[in-house]
Protein backbone atom coordinates (compact mmCIF):
# COMPACT_ATOMS: atom_id res chain seq x y z
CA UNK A 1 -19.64 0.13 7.94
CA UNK A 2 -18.88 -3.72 7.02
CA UNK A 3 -15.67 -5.16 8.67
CA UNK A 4 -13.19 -6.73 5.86
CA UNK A 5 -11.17 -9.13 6.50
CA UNK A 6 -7.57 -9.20 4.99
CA UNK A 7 -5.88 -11.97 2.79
CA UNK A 8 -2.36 -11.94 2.16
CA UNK A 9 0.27 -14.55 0.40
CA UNK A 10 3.88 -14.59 1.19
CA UNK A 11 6.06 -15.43 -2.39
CA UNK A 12 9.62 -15.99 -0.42
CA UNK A 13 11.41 -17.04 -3.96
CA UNK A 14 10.64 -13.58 -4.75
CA UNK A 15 10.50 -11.57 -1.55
CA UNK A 16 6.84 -10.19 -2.30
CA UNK A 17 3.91 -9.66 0.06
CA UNK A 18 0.32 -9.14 -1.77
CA UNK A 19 -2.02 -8.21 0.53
CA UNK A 20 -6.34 -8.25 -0.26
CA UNK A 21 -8.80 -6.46 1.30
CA UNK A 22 -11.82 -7.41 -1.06
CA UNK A 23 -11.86 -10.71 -3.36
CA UNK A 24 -13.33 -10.82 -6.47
CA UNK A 25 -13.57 -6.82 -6.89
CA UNK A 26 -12.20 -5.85 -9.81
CA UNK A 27 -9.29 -3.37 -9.67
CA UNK A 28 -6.86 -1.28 -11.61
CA UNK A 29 -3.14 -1.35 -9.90
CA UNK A 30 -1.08 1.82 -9.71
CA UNK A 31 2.97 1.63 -9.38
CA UNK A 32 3.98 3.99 -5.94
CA UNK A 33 7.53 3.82 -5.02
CA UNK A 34 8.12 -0.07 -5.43
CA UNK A 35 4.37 -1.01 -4.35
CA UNK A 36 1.73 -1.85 -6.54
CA UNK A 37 -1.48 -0.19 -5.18
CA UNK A 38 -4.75 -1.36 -6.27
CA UNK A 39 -8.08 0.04 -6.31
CA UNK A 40 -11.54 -0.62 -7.40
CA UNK A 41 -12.75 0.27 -10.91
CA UNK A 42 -16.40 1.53 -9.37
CA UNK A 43 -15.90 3.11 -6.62
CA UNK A 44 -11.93 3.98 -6.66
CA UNK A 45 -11.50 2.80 -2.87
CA UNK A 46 -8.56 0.77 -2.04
CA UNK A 47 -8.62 -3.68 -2.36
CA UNK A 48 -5.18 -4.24 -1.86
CA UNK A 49 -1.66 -3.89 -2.36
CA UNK A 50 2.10 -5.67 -3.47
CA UNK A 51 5.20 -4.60 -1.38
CA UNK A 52 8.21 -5.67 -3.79
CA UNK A 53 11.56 -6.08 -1.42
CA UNK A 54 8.85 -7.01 1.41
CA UNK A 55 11.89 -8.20 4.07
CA UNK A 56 14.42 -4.81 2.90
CA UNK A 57 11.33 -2.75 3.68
CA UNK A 58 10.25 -4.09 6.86
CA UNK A 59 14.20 -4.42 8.22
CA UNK A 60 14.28 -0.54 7.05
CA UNK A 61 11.09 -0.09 9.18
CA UNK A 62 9.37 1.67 5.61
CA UNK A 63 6.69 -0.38 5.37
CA UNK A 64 4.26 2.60 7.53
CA UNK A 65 4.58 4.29 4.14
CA UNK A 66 1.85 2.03 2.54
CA UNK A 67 -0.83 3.59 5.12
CA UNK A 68 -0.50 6.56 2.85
CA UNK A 69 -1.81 5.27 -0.71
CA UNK A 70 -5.02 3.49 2.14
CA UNK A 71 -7.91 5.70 2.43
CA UNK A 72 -9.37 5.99 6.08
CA UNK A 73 -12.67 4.33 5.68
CA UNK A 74 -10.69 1.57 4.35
CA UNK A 75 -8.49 1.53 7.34
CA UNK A 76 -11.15 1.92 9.44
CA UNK A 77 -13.13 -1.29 8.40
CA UNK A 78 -10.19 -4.04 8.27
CA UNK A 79 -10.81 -6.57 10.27
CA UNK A 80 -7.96 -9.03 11.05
């Protein structure tokens, strides 16, 4: 399986973190508990994510919650 590599942008005015695992794919976001979870329109597999109220959720230590709305391939195959 292909290693990804991860993008991410930091909006501090606004305390959001998007994070990209595949550019240019297009993708249909989903609303989960205060994250906006997208996924690819062919093959439904996950290409990123938006954590609203990044900094609350980290301090709270909730941010292990996104793992859940990541498939494991997906997981798998991120390459940092």
């Amino acid at each position: 399986m292909p290693r990804r590599r991860i993008s991410y942008n930091y909006d501090d005015k606004y305390d959001i973190l998007y994070i990209n695992i595949c550019k240019n794919e297009p993708s249909l976001s989903d609303e989960k508990n205060g994250y906006l979870v997208r996924k690819s329109l062919k093959s439904g597999k996950f290409t990123g994510i938006t954590i609203f109220d990044f900094k609350k959720k980290q301090k709270e230590n909730n941010l292990l919650e996104i793992t859940k709305y990541i498939d494991e391939d997906t997981l798998n195959s991120i390459k940092t």
